[in-house]
N, C-alpha and C. Protein backbone atom coordinates (compact mmCIF):
# COMPACT_ATOMS: atom_id res chain seq x y z
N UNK A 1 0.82 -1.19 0.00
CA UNK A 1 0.00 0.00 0.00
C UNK A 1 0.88 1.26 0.00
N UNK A 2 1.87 1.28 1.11
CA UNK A 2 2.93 2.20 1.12
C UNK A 2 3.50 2.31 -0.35
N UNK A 3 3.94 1.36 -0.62
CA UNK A 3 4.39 1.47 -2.49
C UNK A 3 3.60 2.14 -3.52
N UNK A 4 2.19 1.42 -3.11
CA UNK A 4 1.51 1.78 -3.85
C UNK A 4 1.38 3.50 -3.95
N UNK A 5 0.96 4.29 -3.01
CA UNK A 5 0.91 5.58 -2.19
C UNK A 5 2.35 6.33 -3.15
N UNK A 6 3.58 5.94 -2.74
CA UNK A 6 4.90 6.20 -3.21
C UNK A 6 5.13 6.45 -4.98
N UNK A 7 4.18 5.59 -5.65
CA UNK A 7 4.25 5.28 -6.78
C UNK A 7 3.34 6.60 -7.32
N UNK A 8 2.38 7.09 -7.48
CA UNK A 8 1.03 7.96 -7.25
C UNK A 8 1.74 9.18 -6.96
N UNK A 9 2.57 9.46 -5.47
CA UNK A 9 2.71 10.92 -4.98
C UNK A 9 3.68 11.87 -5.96
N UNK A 10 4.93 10.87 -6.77
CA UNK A 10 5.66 11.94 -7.95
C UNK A 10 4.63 12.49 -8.58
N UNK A 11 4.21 11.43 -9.31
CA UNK A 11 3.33 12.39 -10.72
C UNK A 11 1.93 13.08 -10.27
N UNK A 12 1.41 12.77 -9.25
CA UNK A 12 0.46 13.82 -8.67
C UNK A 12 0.94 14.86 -7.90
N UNK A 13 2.28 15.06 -7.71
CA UNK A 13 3.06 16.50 -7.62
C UNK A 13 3.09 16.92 -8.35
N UNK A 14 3.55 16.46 -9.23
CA UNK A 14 4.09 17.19 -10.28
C UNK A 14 3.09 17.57 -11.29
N UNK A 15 1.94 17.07 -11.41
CA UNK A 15 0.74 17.76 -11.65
C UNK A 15 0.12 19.04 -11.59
N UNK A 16 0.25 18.60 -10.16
CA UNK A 16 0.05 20.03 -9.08
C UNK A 16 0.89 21.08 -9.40
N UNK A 17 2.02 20.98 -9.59
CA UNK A 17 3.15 22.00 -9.23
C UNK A 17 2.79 22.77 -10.78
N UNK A 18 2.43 21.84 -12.01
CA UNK A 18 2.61 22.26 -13.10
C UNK A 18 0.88 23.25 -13.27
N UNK A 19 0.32 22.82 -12.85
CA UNK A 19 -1.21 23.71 -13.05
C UNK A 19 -0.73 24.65 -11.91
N UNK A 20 -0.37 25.01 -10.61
CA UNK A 20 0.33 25.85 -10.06
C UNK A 20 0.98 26.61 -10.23
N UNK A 21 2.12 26.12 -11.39
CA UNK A 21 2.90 27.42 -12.17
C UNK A 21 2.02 28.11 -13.45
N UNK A 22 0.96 26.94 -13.92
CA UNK A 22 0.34 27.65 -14.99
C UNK A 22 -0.37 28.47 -14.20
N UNK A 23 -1.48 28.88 -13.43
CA UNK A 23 -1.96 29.37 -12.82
C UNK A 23 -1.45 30.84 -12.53
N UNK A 24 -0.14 30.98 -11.71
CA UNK A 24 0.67 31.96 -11.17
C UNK A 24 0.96 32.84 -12.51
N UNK A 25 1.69 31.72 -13.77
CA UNK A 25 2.20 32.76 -14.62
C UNK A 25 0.79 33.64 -15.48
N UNK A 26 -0.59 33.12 -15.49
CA UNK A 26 -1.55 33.53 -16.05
C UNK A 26 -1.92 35.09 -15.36
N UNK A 27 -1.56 34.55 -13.74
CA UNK A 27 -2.03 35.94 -13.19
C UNK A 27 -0.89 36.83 -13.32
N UNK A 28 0.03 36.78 -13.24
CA UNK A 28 1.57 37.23 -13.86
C UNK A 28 0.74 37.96 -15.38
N UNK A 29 0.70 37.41 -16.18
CA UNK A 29 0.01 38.45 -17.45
C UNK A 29 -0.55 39.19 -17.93
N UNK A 30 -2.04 38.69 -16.38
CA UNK A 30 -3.26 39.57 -16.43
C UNK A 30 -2.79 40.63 -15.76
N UNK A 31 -1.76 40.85 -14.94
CA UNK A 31 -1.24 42.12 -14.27
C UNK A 31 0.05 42.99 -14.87
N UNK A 32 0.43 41.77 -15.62
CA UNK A 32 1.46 42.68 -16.82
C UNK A 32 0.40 43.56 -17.86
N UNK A 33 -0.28 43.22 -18.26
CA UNK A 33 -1.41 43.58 -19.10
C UNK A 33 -2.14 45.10 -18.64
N UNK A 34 -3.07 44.59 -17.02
CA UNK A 34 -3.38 46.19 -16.49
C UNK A 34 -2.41 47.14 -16.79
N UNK A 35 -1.16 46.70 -16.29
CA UNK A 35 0.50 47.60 -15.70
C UNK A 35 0.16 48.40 -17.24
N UNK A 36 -0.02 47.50 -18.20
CA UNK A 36 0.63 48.18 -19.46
C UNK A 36 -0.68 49.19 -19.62
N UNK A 37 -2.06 48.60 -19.45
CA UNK A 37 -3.07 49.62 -19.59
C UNK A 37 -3.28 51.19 -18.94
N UNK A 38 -2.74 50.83 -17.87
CA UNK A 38 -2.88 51.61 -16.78
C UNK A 38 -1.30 52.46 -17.30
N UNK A 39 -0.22 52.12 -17.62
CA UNK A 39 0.54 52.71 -18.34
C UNK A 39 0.48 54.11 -18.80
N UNK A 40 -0.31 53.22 -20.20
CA UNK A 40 -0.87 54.01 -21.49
C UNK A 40 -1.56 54.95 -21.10
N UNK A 41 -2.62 54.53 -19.97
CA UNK A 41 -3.60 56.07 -19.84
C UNK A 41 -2.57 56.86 -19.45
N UNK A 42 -2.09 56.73 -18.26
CA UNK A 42 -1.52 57.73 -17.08
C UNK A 42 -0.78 58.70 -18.21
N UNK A 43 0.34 57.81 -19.16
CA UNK A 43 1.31 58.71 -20.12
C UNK A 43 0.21 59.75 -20.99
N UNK A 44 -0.87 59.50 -21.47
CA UNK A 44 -1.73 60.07 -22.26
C UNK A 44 -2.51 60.98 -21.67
N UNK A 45 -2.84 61.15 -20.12
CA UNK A 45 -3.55 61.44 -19.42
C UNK A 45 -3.26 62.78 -19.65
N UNK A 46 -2.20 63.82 -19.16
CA UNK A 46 -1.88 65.16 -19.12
C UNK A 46 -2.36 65.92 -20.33
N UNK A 47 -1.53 65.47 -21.29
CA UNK A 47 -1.51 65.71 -22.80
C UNK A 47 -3.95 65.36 -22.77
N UNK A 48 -4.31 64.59 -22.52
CA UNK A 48 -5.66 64.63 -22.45
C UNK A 48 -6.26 65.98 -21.65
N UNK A 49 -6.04 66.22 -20.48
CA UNK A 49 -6.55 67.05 -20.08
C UNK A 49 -6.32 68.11 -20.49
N UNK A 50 -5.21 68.31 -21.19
CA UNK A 50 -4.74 69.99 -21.72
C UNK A 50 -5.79 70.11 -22.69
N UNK A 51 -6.19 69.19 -23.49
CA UNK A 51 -6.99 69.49 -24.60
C UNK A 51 -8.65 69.73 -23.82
N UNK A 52 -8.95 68.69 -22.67
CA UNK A 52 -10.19 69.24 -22.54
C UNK A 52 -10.25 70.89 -22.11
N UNK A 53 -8.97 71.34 -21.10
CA UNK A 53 -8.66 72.71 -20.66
C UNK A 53 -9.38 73.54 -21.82
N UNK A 54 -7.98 73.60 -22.80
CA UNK A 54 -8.03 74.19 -24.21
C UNK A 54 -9.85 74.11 -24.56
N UNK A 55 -10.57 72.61 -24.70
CA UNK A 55 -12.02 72.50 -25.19
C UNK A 55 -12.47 73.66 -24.07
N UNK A 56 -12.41 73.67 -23.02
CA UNK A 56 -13.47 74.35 -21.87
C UNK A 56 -13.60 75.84 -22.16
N UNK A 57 -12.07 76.19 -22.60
CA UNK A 57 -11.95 77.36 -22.13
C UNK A 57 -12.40 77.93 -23.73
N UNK A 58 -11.96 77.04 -24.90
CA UNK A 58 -12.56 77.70 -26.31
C UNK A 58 -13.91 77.69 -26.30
N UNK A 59 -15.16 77.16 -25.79
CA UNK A 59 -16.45 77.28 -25.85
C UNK A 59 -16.64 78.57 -24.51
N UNK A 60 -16.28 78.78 -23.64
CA UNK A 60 -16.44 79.76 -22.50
C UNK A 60 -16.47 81.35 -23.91
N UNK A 61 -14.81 81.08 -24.28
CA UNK A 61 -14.55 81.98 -24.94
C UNK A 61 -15.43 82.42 -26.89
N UNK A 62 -16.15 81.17 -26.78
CA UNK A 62 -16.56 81.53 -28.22
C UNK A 62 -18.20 82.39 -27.67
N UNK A 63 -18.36 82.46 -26.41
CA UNK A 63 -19.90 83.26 -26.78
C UNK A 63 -19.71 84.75 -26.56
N UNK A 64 -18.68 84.95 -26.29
CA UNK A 64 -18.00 86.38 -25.59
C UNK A 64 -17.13 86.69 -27.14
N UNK A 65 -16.39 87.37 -27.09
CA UNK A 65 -15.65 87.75 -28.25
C UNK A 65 -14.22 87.58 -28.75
N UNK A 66 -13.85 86.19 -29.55
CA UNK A 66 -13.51 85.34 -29.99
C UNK A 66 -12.57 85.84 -30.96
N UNK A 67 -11.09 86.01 -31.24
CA UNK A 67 -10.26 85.89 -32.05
C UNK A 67 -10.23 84.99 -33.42
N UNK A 68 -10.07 85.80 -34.77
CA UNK A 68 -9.49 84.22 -35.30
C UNK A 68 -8.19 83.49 -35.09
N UNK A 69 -7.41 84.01 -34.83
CA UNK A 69 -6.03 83.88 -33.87
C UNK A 69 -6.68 82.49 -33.08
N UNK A 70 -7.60 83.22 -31.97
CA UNK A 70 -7.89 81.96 -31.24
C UNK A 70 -8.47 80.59 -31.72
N UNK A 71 -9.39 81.06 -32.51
CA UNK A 71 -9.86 79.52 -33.71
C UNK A 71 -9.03 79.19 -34.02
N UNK A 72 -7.84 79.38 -34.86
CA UNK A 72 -7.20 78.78 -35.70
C UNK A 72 -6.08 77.76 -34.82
N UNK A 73 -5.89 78.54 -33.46
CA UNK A 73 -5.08 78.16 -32.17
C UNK A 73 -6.28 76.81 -31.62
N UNK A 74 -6.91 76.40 -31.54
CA UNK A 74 -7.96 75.56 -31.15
C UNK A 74 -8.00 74.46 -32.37
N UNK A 75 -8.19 75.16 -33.49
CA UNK A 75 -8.47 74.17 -34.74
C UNK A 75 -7.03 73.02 -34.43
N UNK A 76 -5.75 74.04 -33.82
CA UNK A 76 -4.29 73.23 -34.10
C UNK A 76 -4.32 72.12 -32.86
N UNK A 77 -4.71 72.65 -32.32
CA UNK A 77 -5.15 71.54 -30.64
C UNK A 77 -6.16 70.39 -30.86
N UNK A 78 -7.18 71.07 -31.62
CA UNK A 78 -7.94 69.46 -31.79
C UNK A 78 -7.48 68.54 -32.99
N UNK A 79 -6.63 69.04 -33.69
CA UNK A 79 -5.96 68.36 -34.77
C UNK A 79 -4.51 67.30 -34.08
N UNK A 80 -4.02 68.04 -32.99
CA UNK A 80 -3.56 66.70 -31.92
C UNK A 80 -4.05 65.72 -31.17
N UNK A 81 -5.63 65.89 -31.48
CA UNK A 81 -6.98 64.98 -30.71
C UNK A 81 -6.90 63.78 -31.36
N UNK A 82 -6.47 63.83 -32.94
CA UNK A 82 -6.55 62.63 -33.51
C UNK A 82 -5.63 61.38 -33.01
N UNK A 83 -4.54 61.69 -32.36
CA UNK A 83 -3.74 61.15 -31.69
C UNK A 83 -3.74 60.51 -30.47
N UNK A 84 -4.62 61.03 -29.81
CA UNK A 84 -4.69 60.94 -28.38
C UNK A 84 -6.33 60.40 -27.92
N UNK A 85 -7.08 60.20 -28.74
CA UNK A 85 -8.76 59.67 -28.40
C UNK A 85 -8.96 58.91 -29.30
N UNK A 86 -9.39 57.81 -29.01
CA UNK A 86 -9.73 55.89 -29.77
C UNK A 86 -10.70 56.89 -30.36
N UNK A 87 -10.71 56.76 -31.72
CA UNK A 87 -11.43 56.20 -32.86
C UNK A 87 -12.95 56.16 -32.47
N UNK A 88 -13.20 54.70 -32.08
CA UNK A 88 -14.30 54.45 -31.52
C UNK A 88 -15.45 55.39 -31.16
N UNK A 89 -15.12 56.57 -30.33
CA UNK A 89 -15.79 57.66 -29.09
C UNK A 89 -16.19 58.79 -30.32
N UNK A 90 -15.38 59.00 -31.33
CA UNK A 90 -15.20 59.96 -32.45
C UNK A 90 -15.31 61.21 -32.57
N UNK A 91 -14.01 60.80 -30.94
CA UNK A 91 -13.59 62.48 -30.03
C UNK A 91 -12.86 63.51 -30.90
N UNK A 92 -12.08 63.15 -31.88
CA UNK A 92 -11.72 64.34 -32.90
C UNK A 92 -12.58 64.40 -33.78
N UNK A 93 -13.71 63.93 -34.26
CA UNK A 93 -14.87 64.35 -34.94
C UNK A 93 -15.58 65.49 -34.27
N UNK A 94 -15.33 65.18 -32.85
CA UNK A 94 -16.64 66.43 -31.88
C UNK A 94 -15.94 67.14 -31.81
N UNK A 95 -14.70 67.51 -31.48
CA UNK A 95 -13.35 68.55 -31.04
C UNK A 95 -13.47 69.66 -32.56
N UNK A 96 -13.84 68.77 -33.84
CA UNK A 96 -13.45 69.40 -34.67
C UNK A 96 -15.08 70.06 -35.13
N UNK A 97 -15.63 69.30 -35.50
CA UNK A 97 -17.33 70.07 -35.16
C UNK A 97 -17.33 71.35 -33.90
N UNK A 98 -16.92 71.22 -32.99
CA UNK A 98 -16.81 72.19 -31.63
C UNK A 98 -15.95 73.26 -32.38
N UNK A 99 -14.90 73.69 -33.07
CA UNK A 99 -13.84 73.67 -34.36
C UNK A 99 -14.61 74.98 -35.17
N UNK A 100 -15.72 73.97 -35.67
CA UNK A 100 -16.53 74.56 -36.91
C UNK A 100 -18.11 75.36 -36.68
N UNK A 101 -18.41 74.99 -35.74
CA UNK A 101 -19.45 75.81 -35.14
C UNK A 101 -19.07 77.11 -34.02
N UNK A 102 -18.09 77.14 -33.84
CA UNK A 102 -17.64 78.30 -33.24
C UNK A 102 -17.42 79.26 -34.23
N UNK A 103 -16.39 78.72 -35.49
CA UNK A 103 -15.64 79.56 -36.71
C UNK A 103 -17.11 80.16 -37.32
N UNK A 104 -18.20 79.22 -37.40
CA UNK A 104 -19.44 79.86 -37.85
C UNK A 104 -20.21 80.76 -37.27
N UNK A 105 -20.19 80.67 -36.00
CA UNK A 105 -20.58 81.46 -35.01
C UNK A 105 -19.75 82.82 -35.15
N UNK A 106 -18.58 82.93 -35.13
CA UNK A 106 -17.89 83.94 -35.35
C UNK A 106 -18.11 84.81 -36.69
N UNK A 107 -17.95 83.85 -37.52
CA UNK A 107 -18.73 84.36 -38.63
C UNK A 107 -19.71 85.41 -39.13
N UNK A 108 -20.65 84.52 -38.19
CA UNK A 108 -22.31 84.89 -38.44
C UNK A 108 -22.17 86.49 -37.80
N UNK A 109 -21.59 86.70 -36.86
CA UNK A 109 -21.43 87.46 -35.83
C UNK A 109 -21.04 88.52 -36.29
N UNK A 110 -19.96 88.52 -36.89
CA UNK A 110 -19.15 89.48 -38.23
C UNK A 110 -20.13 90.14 -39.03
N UNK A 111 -20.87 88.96 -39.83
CA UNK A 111 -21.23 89.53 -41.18
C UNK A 111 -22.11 90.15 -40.85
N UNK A 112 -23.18 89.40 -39.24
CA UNK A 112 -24.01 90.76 -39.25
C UNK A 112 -23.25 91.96 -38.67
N UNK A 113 -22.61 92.52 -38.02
CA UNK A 113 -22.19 94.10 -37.44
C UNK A 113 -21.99 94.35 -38.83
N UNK A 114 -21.95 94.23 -39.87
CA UNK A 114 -21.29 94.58 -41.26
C UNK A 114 -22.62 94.94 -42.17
N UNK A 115 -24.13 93.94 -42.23
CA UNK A 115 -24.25 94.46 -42.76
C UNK A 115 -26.13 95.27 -42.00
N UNK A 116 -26.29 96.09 -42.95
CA UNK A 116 -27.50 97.08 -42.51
C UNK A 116 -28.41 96.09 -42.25
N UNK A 117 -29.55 96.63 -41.49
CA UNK A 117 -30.98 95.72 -40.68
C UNK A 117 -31.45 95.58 -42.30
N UNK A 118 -32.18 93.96 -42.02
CA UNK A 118 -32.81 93.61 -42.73
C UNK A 118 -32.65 92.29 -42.71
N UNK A 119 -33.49 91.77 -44.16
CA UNK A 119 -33.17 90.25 -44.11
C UNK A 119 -31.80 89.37 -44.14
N UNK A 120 -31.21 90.03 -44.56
CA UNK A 120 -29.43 89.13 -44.73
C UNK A 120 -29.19 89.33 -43.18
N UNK A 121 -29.27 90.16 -42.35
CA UNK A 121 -28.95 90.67 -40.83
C UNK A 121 -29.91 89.71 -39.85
N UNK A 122 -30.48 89.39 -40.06
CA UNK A 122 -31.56 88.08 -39.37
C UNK A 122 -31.30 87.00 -39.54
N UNK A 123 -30.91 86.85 -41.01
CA UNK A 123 -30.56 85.56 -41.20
C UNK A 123 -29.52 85.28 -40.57
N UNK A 124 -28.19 85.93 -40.60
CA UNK A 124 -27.15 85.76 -40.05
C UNK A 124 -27.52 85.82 -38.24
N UNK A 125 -28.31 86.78 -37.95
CA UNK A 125 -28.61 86.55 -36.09
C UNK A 125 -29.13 85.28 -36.19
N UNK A 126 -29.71 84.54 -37.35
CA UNK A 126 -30.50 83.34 -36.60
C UNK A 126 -29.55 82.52 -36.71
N UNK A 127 -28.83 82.17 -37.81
CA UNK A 127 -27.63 81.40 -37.90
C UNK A 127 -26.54 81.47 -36.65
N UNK A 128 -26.46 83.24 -35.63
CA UNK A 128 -25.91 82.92 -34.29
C UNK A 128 -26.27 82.39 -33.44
N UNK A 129 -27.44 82.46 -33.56
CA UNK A 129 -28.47 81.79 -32.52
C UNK A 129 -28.15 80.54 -32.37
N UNK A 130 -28.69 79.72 -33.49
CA UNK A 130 -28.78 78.59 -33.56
C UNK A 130 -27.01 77.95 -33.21
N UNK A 131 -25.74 78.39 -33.51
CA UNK A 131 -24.39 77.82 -33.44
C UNK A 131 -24.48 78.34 -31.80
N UNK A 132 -25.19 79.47 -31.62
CA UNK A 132 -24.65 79.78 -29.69
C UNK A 132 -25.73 78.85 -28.94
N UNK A 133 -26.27 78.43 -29.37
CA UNK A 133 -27.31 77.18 -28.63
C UNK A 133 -26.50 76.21 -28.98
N UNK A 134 -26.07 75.86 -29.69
CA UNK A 134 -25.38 74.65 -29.78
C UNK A 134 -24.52 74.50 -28.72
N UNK A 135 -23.96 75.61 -28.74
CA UNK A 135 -22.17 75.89 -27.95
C UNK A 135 -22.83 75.72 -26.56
N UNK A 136 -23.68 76.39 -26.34
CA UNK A 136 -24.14 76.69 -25.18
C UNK A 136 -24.80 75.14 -24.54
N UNK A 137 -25.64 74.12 -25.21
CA UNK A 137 -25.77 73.11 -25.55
C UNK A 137 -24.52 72.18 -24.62
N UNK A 138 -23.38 72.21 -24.81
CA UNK A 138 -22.37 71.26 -24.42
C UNK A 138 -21.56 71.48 -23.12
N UNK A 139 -22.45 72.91 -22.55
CA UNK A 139 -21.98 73.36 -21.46
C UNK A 139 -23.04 71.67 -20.40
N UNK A 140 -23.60 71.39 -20.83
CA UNK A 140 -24.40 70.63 -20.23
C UNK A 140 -23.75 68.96 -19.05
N UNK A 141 -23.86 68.93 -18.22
CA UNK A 141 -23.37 67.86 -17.44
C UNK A 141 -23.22 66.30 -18.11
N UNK A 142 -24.41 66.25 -18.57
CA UNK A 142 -24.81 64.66 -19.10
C UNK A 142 -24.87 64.09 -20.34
N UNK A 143 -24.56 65.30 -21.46
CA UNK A 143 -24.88 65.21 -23.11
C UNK A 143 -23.04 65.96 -23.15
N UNK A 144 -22.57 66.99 -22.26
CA UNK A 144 -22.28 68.06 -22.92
C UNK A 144 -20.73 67.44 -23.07
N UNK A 145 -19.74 68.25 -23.34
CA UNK A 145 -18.58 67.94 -23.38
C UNK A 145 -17.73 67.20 -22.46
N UNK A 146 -17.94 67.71 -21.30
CA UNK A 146 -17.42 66.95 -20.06
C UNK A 146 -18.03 65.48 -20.18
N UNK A 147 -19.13 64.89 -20.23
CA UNK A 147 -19.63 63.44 -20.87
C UNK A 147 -18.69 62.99 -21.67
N UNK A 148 -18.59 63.52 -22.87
CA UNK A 148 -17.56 63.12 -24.09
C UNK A 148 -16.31 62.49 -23.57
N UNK A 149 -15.86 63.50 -22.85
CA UNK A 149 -14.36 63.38 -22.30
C UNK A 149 -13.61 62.50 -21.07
N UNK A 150 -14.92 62.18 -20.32
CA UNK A 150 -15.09 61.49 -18.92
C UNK A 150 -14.16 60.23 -19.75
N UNK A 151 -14.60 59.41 -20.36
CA UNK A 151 -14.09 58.08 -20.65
C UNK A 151 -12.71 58.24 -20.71
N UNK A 152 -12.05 59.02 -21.27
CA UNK A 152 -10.76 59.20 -21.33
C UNK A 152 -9.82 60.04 -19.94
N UNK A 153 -10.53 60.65 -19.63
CA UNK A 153 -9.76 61.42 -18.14
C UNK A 153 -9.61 60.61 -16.78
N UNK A 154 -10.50 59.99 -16.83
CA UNK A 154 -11.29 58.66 -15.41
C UNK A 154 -10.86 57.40 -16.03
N UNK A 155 -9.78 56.71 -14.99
CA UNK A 155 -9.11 55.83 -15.42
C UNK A 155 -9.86 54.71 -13.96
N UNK A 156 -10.52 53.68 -14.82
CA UNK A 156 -11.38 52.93 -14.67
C UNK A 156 -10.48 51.64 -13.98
N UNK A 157 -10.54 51.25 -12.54
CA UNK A 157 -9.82 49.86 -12.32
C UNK A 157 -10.19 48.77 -13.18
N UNK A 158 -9.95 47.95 -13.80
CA UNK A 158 -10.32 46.37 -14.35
C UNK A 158 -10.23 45.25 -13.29
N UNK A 159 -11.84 45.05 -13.42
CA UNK A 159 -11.73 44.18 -12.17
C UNK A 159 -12.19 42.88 -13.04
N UNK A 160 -11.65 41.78 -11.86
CA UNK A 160 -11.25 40.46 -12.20
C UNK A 160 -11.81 39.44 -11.20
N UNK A 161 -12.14 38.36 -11.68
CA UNK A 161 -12.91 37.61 -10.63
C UNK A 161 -12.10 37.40 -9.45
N UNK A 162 -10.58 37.02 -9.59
CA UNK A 162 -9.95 36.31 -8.77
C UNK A 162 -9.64 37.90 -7.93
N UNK A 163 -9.69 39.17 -8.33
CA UNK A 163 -9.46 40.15 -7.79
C UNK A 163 -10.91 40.96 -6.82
N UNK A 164 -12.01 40.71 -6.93
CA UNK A 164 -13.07 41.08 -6.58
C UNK A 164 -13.08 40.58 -5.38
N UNK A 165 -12.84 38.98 -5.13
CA UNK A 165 -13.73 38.51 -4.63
C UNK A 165 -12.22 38.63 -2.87
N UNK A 166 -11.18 38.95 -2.99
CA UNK A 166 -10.16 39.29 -2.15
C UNK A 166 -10.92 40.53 -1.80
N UNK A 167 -11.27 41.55 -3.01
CA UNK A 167 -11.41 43.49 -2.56
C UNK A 167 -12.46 43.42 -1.73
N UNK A 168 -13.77 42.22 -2.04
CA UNK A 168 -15.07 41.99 -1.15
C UNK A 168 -15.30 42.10 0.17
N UNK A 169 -14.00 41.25 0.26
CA UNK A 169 -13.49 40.75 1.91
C UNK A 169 -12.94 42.06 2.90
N UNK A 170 -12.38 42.70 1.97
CA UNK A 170 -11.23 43.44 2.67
C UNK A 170 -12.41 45.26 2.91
N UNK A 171 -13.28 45.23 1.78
CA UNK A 171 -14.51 46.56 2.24
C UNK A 171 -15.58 46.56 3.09
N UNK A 172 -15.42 44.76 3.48
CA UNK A 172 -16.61 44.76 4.36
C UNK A 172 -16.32 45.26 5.68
């Protein structure tokens, strides 16, 4: 029986030991993996917030009175957006729309002080209207820009079964 027992305990070590190291090196990956995620944001992170800064402060500044200096300085900032926001979210699509409804707004704004009351002068106030509602529009908590941008500024833990169920223990 002893023999028998003796015969059994190598290779059911060594079993063990081998799903044991597979095990260890798996979680070894899944934490090389966060490291690298968690990485990527943090390095991207600054360079992110400058641009929402830059976004906050170009819509503050487009309902008040607006440079083209400053557009064209904004247009060059969200044109580094393409770099820095996944695709996916189609955060340099909005950066650059935000871009083009200001430049129109400015616009509109122009052509009317330029030209005499009447119909071309309405049209153009309604055309401000409508781009300063917009602008005004994204000042908003839950639709507005700050929404847009949350996903990328707020760096989200990745949680994991084998990691939850340790954090469970330890908040109660």
């Amino acid at each position: 029986m002893y023999q028998m027992f003796k015969d059994f305990a190598g290779p059911i070590a060594t079993i063990i030991a081998a799903f044991a190291a597979a095990y260890f090196a798996r979680q070894q990956m899944v934490i090389a993996r966060d490291k690298l995620q968690h990485d990527i944001f943090y390095r991207q992170h600054d360079r992110r917030v400058a641009v929402f800064e830059a976004t906050r402060k170009f819509l503050a500044a487009s309902l008040g009175n607006i440079s083209e200096d400053e557009i064209r300085t904004y247009g060059l900032c969200a044109l580094d957006a393409q770099f820095l926001f996944d695709d996916k979210l189609c955060m340099y699509r909005y950066l650059r729309k935000i871009h083009q409804q200001v430049a129109e707004l400015n616009a509109a704004k122009s052509s009317m002080e330029h030209k005499p009351s009447g119909d071309e002068k309405a049209a153009f106030a309604r055309i401000a209207k409508e781009k300063s509602d917009w602008i005004i529009q994204q000042g908003d908590e839950l639709t507005g820009f700050a929404a847009k941008f949350a996903p990328f500024l707020v760096h989200r833990q990745v949680k994991h079964a084998w990691w939850s169920r340790r954090s469970s223990r330890e908040c109660s």
